[in-house]
Protein backbone atom coordinates (compact mmCIF):
# COMPACT_ATOMS: atom_id res chain seq x y z
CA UNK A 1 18.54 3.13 -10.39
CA UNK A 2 15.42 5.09 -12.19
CA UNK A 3 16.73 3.29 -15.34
CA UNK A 4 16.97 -0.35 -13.72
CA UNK A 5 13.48 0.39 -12.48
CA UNK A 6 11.86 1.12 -16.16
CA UNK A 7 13.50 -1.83 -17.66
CA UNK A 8 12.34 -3.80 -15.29
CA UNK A 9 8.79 -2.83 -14.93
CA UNK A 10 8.93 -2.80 -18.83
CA UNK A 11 9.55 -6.21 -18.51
CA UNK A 12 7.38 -7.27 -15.88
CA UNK A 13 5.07 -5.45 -18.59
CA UNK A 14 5.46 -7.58 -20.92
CA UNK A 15 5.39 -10.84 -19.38
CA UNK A 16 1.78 -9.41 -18.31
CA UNK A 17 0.84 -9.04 -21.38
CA UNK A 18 1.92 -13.02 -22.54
CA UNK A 19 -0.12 -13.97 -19.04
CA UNK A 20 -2.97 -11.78 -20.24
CA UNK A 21 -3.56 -13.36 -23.75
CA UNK A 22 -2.54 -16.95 -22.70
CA UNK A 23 -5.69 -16.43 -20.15
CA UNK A 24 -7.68 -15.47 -23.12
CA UNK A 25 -6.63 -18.29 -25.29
CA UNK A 26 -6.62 -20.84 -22.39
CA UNK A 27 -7.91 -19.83 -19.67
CA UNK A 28 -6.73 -20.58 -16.15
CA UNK A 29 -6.14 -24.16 -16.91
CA UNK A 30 -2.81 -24.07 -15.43
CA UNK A 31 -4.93 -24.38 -11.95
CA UNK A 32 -4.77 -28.13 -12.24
CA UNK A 33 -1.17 -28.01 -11.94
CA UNK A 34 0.62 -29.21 -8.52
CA UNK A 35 3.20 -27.35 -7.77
CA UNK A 36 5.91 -30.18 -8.81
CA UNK A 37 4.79 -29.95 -12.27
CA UNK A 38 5.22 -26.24 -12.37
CA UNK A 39 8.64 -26.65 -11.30
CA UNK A 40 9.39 -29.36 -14.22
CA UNK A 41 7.71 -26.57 -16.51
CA UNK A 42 10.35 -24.27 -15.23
CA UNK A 43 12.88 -26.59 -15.76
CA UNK A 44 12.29 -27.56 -18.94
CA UNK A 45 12.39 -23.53 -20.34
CA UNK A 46 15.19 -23.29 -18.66
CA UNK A 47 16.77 -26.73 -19.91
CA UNK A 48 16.21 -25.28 -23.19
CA UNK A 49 17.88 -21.61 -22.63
CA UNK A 50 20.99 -23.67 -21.80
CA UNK A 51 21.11 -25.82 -24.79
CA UNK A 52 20.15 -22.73 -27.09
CA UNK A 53 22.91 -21.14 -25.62
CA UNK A 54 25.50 -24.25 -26.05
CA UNK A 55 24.40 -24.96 -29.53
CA UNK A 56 24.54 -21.46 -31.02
CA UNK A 57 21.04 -22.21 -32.44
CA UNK A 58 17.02 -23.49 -32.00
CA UNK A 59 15.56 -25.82 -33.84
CA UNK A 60 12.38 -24.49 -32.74
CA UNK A 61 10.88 -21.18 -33.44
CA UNK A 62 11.09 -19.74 -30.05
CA UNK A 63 13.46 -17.52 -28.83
CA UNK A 64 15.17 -17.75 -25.17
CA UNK A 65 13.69 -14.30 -24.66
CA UNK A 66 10.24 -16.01 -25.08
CA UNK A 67 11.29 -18.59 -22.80
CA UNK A 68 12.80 -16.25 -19.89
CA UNK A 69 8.89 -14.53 -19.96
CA UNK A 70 7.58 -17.79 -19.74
CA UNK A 71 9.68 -18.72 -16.54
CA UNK A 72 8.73 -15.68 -15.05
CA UNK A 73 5.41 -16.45 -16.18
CA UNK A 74 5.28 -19.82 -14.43
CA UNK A 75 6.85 -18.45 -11.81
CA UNK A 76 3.80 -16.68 -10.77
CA UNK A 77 1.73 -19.28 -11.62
CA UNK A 78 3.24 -21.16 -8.89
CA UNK A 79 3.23 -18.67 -6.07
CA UNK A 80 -0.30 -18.75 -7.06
CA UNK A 81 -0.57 -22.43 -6.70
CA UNK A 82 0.89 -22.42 -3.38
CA UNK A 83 -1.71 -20.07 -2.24
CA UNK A 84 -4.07 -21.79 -3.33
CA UNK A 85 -3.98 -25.29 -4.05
CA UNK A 86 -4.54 -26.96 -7.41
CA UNK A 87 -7.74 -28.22 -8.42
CA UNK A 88 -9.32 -30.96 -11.22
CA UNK A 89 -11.08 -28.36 -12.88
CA UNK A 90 -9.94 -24.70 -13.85
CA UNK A 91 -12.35 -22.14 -11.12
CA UNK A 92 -10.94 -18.61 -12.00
CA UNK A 93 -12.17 -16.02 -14.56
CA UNK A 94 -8.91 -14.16 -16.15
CA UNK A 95 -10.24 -11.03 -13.84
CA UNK A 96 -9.28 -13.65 -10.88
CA UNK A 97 -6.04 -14.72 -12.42
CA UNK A 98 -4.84 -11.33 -13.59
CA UNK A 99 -5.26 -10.02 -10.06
CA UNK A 100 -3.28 -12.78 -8.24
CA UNK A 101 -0.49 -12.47 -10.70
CA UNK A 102 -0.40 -9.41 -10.48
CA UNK A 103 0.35 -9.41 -6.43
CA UNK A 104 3.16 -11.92 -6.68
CA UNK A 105 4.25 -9.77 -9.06
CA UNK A 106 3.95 -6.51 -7.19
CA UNK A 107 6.18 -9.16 -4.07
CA UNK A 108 8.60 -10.27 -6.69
CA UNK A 109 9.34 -6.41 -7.73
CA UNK A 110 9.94 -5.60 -3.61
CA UNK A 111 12.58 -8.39 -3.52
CA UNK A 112 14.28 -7.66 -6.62
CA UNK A 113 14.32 -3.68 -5.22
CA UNK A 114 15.79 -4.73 -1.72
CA UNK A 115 18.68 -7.15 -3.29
CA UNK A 116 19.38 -4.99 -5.89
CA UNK A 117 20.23 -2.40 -3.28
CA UNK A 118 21.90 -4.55 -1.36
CA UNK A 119 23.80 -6.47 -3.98
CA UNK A 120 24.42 -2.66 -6.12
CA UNK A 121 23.27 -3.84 -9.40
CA UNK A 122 26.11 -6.46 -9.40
CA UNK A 123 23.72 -8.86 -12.08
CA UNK A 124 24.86 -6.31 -14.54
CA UNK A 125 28.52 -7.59 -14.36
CA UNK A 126 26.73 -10.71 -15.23
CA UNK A 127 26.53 -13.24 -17.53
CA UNK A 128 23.16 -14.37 -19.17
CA UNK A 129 24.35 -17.68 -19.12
CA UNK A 130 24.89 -17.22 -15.19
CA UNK A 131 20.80 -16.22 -15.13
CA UNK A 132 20.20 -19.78 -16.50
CA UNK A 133 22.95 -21.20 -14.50
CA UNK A 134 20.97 -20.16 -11.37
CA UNK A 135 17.76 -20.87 -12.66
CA UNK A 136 18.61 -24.36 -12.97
CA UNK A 137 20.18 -24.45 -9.38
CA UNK A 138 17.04 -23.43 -7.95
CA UNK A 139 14.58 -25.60 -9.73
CA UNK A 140 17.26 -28.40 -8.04
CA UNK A 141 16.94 -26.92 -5.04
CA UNK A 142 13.06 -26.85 -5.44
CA UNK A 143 12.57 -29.76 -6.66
CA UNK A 144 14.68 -31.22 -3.23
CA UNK A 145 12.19 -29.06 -1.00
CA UNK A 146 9.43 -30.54 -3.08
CA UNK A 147 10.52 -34.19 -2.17
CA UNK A 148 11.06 -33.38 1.63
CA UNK A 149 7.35 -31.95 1.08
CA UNK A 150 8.04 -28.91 1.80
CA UNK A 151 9.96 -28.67 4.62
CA UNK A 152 13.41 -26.83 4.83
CA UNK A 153 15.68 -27.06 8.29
CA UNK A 154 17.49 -24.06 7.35
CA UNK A 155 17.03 -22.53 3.47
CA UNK A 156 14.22 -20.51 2.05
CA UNK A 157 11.04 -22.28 0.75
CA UNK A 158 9.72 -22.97 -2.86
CA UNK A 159 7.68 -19.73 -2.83
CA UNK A 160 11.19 -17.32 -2.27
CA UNK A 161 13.11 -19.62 -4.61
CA UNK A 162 10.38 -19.05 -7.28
CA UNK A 163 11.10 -15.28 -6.79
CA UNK A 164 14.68 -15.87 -7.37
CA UNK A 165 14.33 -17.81 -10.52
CA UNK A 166 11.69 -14.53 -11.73
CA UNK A 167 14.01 -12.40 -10.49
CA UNK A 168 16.90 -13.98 -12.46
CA UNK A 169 14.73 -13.99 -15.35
CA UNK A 170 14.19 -10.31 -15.45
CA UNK A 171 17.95 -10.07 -15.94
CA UNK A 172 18.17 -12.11 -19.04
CA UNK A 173 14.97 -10.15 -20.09
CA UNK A 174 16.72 -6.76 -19.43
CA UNK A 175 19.76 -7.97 -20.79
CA UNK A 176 18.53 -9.39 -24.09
CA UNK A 177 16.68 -6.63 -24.71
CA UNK A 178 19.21 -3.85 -24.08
């Protein structure tokens, strides 16, 4: 477990990092975005993981490693949004943004730890074409909560299903970077 733990904070690590210079190249401007359009962002990375993985190739130069950062990236961005709210202007210095990411991160890490006990490291066994696989799943599943605005009778909410999907793409970090 000790190892699990170091390869995944080393990834959470670097997905930091990506967050940390996109803020300094951009800014917060991803506080505009409504939580829908996060979700499409999320879909579309992960839309393009599975066609990478189907075609053998990219046409683009980005890697699916790139791309499972930036779902865990825009994963936090939208815990953050559902905080918060969006707004029509960016309001948050990096400081700001850095700090909030960094607590959905810390809650993202405490769910990984207590499934990953409970489920004994079975992700291993798995496939990182299963990561995507489930990725896409819950953006459907999302994107159905999102249209019933909000509201679930039974299942989890957007917030826990955006943990998953980080969660998941831990994995394919861990995994691809083995």
């Amino acid at each position: 477990m000790a190892d699990t733990l170091q390869q995944f904070d080393a990834a959470l690590a670097r997905c930091r990092d990506v967050f940390a210079h996109k803020l300094s190249d951009y800014g917060a401007s991803w506080r505009i975005m409504r939580p829908c359009s996060i979700t499409d962002q999320i879909y579309i990375k992960a839309k393009r993981i599975r066609s990478i993985e189907e075609a053998g190739h990219a046409m683009i130069d980005e890697d699916v490693l790139g791309e499972f950062m930036a779902i865990l990236n825009y994963g936090a961005v939208g815990l953050i949004q559902l905080e918060l709210g969006w707004v029509d202007e960016p309001d948050m210095d990096a400081g700001r943004a850095l700090e909030l990411y960094d607590k959905y991160i810390a809650v993202t890490r405490n769910l990984f730890l207590a499934k990953n006990h409970d489920y004994g490291e079975a992700w291993r066994s798995m496939r990182v074409k299963s990561y995507t696989d489930f990725i896409l799943t819950k953006v459907q599943r999302v994107k159905q909560i999102e249209d019933h605005d909000g509201l679930t009778e039974v299942s989890e909410g957007i917030g826990s299903n955006y943990m998953d999907m980080m969660n998941y793409a831990v994995f394919g970090i861990i995994k691809l970077t083995e």
